[in-house]
Protein backbone atom coordinates (compact mmCIF):
# COMPACT_ATOMS: atom_id res chain seq x y z
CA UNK A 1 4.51 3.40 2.59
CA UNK A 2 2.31 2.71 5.71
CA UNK A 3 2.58 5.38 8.27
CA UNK A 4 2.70 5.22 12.00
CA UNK A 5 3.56 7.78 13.88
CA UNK A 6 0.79 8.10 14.70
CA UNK A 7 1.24 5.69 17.03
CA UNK A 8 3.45 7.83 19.25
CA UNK A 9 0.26 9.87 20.60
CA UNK A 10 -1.21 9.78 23.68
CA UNK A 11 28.57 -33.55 31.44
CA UNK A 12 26.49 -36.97 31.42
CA UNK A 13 23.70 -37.43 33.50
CA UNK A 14 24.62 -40.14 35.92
CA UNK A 15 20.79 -42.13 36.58
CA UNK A 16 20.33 -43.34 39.47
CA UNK A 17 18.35 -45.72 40.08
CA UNK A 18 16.07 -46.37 43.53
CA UNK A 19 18.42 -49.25 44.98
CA UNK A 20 21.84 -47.43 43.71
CA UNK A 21 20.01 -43.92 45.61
CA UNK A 22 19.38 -46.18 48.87
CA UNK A 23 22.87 -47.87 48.92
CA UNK A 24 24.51 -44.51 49.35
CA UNK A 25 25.08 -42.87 52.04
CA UNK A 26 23.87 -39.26 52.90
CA UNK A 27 27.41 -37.87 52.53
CA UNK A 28 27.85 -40.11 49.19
CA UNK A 29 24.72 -38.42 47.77
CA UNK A 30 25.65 -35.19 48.93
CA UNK A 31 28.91 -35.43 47.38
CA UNK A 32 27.85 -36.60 44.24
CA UNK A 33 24.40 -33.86 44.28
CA UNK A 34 27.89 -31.12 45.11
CA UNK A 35 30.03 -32.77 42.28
CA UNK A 36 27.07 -32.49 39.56
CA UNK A 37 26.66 -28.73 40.48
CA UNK A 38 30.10 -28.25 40.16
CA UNK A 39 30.56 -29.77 36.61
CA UNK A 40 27.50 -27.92 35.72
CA UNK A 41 28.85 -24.13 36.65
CA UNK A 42 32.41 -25.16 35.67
CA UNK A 43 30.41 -25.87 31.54
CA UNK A 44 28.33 -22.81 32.13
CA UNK A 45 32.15 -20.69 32.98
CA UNK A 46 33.62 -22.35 30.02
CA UNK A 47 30.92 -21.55 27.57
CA UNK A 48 30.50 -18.42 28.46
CA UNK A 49 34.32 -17.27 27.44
CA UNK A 50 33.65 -19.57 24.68
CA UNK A 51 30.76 -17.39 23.00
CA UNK A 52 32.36 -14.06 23.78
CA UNK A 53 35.69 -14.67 21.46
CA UNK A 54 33.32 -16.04 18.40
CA UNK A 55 30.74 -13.41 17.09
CA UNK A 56 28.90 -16.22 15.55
CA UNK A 57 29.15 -18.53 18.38
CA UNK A 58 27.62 -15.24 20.80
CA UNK A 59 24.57 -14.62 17.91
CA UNK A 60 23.59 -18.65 18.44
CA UNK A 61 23.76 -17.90 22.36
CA UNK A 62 21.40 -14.76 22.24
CA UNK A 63 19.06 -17.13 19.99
CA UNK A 64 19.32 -19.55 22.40
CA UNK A 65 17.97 -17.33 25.27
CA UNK A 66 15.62 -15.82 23.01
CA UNK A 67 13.61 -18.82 22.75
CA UNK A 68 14.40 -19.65 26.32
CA UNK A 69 13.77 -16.25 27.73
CA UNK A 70 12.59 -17.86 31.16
CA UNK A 71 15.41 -19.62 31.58
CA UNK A 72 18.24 -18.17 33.52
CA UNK A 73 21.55 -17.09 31.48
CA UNK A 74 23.84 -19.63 33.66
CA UNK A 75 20.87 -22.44 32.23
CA UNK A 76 20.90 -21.09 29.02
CA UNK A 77 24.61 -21.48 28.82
CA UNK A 78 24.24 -25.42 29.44
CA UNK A 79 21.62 -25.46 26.83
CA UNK A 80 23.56 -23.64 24.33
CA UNK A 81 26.56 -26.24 25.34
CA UNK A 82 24.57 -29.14 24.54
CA UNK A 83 21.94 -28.36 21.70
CA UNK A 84 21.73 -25.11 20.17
CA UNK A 85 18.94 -26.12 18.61
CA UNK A 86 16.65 -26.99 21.55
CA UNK A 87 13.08 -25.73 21.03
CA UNK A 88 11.04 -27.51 24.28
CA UNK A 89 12.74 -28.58 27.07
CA UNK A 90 11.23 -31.13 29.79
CA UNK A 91 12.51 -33.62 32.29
CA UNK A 92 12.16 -37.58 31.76
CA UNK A 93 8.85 -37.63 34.23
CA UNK A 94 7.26 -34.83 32.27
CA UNK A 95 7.60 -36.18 29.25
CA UNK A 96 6.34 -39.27 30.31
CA UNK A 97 3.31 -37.72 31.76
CA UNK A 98 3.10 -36.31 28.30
CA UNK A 99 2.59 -39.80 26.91
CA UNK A 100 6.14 -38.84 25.18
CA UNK A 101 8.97 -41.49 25.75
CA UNK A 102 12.68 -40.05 25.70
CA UNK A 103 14.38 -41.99 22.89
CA UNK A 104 17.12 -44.61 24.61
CA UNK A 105 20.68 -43.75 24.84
CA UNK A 106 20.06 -39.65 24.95
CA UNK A 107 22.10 -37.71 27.01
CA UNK A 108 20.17 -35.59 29.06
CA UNK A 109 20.85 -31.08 29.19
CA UNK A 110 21.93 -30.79 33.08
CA UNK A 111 20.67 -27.36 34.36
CA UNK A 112 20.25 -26.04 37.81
CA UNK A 113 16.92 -25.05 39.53
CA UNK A 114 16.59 -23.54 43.25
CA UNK A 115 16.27 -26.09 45.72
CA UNK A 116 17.01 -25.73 49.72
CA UNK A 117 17.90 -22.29 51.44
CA UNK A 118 20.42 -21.66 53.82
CA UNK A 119 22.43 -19.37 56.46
CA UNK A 120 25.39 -17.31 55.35
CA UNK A 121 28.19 -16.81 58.10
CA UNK A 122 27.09 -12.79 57.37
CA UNK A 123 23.35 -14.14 58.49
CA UNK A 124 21.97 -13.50 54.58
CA UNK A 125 19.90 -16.15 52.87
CA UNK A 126 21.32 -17.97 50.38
CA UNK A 127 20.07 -20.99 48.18
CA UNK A 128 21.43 -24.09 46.73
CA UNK A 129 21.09 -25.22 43.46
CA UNK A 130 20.32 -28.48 42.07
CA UNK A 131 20.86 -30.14 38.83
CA UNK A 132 17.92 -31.48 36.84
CA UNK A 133 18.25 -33.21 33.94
CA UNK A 134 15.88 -32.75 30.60
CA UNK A 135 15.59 -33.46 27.04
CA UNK A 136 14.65 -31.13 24.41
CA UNK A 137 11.72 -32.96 22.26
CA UNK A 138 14.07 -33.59 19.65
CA UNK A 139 15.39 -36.58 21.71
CA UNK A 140 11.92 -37.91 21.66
CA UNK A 141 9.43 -39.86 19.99
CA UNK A 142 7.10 -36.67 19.79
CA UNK A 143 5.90 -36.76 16.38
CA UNK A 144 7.26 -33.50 15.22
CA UNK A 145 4.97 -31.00 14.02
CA UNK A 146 5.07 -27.67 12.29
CA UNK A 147 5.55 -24.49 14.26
CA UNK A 148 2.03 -22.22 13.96
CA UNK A 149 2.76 -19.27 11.91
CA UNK A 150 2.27 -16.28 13.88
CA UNK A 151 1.08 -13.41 11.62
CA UNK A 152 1.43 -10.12 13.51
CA UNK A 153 -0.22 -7.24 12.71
CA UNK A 154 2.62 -4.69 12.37
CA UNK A 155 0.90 -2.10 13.75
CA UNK A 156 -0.07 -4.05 17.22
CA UNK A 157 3.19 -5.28 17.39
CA UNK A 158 4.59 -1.61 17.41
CA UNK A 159 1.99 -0.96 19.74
CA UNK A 160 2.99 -3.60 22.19
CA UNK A 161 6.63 -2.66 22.36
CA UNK A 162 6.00 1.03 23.24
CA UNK A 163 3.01 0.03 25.36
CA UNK A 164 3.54 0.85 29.30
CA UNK A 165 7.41 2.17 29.08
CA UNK A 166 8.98 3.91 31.26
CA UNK A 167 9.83 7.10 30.02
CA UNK A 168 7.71 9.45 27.39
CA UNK A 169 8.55 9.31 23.29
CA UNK A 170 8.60 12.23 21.15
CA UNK A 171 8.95 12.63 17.25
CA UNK A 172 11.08 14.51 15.77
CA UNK A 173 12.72 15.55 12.20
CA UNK A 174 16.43 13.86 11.86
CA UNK A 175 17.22 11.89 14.86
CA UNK A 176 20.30 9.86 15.00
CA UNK A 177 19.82 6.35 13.80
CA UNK A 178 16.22 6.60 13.95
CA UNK A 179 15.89 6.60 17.87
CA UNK A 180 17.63 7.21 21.03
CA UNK A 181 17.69 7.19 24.52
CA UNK A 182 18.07 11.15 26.14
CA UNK A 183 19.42 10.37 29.08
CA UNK A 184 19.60 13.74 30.50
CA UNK A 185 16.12 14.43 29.73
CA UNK A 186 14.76 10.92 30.46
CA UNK A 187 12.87 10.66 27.10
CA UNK A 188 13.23 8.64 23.40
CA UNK A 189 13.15 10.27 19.82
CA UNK A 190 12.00 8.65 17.40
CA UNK A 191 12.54 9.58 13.65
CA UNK A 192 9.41 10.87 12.26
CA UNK A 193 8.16 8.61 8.86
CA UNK A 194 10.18 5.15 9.58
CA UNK A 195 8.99 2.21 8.25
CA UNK A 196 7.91 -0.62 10.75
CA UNK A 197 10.48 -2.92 11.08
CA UNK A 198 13.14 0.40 11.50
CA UNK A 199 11.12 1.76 14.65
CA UNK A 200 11.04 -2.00 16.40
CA UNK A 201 14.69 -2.12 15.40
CA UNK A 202 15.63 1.68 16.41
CA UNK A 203 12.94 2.04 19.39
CA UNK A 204 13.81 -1.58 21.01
CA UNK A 205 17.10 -0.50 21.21
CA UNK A 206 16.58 2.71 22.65
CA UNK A 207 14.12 1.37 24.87
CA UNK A 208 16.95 -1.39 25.81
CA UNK A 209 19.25 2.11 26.83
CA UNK A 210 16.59 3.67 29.28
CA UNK A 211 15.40 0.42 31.16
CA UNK A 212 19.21 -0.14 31.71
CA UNK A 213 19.66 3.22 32.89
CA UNK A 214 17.05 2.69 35.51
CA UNK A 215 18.94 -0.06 37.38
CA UNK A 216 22.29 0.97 37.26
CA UNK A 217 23.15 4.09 38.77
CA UNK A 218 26.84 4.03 36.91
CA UNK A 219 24.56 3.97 33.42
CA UNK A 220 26.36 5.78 30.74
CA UNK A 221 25.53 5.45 27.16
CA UNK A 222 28.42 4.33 25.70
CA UNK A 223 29.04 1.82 28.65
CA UNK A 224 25.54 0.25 27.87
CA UNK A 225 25.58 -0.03 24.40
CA UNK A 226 26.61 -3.51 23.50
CA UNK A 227 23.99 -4.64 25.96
CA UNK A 228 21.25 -2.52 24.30
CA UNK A 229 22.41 -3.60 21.06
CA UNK A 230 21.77 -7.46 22.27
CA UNK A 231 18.51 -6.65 23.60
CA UNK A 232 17.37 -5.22 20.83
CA UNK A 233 18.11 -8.05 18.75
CA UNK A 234 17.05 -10.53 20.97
CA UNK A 235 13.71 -8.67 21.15
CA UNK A 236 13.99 -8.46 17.37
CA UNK A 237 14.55 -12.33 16.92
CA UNK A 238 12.03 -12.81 19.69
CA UNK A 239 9.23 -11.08 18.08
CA UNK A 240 10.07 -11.87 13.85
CA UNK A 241 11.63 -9.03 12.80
CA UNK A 242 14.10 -9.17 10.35
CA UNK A 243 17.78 -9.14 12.46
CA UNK A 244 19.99 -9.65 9.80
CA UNK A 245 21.70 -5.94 9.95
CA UNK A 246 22.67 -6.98 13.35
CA UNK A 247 26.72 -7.13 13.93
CA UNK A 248 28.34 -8.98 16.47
CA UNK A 249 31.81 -8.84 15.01
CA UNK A 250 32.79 -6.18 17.38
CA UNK A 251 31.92 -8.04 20.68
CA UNK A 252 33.75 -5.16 23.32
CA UNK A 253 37.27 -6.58 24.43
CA UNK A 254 36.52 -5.86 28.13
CA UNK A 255 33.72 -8.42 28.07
CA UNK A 256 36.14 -10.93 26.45
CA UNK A 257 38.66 -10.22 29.19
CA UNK A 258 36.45 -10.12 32.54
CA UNK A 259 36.54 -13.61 34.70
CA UNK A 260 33.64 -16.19 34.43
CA UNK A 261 31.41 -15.12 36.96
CA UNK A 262 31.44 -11.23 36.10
CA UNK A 263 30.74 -12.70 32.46
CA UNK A 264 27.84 -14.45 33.58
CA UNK A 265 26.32 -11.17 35.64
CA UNK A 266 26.59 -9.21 32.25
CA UNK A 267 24.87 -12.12 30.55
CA UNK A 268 22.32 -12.14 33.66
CA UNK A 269 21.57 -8.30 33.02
CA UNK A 270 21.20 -8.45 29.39
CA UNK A 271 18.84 -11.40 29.93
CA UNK A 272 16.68 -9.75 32.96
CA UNK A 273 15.84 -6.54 30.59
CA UNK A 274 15.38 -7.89 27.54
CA UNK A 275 12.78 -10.27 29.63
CA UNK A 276 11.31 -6.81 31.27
CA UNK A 277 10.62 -5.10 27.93
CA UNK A 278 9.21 -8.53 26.44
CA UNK A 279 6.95 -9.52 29.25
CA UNK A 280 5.57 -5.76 28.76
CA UNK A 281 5.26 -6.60 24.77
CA UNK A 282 3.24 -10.19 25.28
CA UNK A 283 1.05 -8.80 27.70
CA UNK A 284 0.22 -6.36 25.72
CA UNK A 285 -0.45 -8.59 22.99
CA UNK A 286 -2.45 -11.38 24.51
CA UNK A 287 -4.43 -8.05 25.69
CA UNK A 288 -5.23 -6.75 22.01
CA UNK A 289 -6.15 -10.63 21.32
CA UNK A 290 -8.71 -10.44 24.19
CA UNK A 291 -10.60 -7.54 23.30
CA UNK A 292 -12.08 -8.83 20.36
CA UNK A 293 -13.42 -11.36 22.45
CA UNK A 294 -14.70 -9.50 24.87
CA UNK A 295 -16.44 -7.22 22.60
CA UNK A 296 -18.25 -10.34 20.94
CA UNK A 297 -19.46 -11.05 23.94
């Protein structure tokens, strides 16, 4: 068995044509541009309670961001509503640019993207959000094409995830589930003599716990749990480890019971720090793919 702890060191879219946009009137677009973000957020409230009441129906979501980690969880939620299987998203003009043709009668994936700011009454800046319609290439006449397998070096990958983090590691003999977050300290053990795939699983997790007690001053362990226990999956799924001792049967009954909106904040915060921690990992990566490179040269 390989060792490495030694790695611990130092709706429908409505189209609209030209003609159809000119015959309107300002307040007729603006209704319709108010009535499309509407339907959009209303899909996005309605999913969300959806995915928390089936554990299955919650894994698919967390896949779904996974792949779509730039995308925010609100967008993700209209993606999820409409294909679950999406893999590359792009709007009719980008496709086309593409030389790709969207296949006739597809319903486009509405999601929402920034678009003019405004003036609260309390003189804060707020923005308003658009919809924008795309296809996923499924709906296209892209020749499909294999997915490049990604070997990863165990090793660097283990590497990448503890690379830059925000609080020291330490090994130790007989540490709870192979890793954890010490919040009064402000440090992670880590099991001495765990295979690879158990420290990404054990170490995302705890690593999940300490960049969520950073940014919430109310952190307590047992009130950030579930959420570690999503990033580290998602980070798991992200990256090719195997997730399949991952359990969402036990989804915690006070996110079932919390309205929409606070649903789709916990969403948004699960999203942002599993996005933090894998931003760190792919720099990293591209980094060790450079070096090489650079050493060639």
């Amino acid at each position: 068995m390989a060792n490495y702890d030694d790695i611990f060191g130092s709706p429908e879219e409505k189209t609209i044509s030209a003609t159809n946009r000119n015959q309107m009137s300002p307040d007729e677009w603006a209704a319709m541009k108010r009535q499309e973000r509407s339907d959009a957020y209303a899909l996005a409230d309605k999913t969300a309670k959806e995915i928390v009441n089936d554990p299955q129906n919650f894994r698919d979501y967390l896949d779904v961001q996974s792949r779509f980690d730039r995308y925010s969880a609100t967008n993700t939620l209209l993606i999820y509503a409409h294909n679950i299987n999406a893999t590359h998203l792009r709007d009719r003009k980008s496709w086309k640019d593409a030389g790709i043709t969207v296949n006739k009668g597809e319903k486009g994936i509405p999601i929402l993207e920034p678009g003019e700011s405004y003036e609260r009454d309390d003189n804060s800046i707020g923005t308003y959000y658009n919809v924008k319609w795309v296809y996923d290439i499924s709906q296209t006449d892209a020749v499909p094409t294999a997915e490049p397998t990604v070997n990863r070096d165990e090793r660097q990958m283990l590497k990448a995830l503890i690379a830059k983090r925000s609080v020291p590691i330490e090994l130790e003999d007989n540490v709870p589930h192979g890793a954890i977050y010490d919040h009064s300290k402000g440090r992670i053990l880590v099991q001495k003599g765990m295979e690879g795939t158990d420290i990404f699983r054990s170490v995302s997790f705890a690593l999940a716990h300490a960049e969520l007690a950073q940014n919430d001053p109310s952190y307590t362990p047992d009130k950030a749990g579930f959420k570690a226990y999503c990033i580290s999956y998602m980070l798991c799924y992200k990256y090719g480890v195997d997730t399949r001792g991952y359990d969402f049967r036990q989804i915690p009954a006070e996110l079932r019971n919390v309205d929409s909106k606070t649903l789709r904040a916990e969403l948004t915060d699960i999203r942002n720090t599993m996005n933090s921690i894998s931003s760190r990992i792919a720099k990293n990566l591209d980094q060790t793919k450079k070096e090489p490179k650079a050493q060639e040269r």
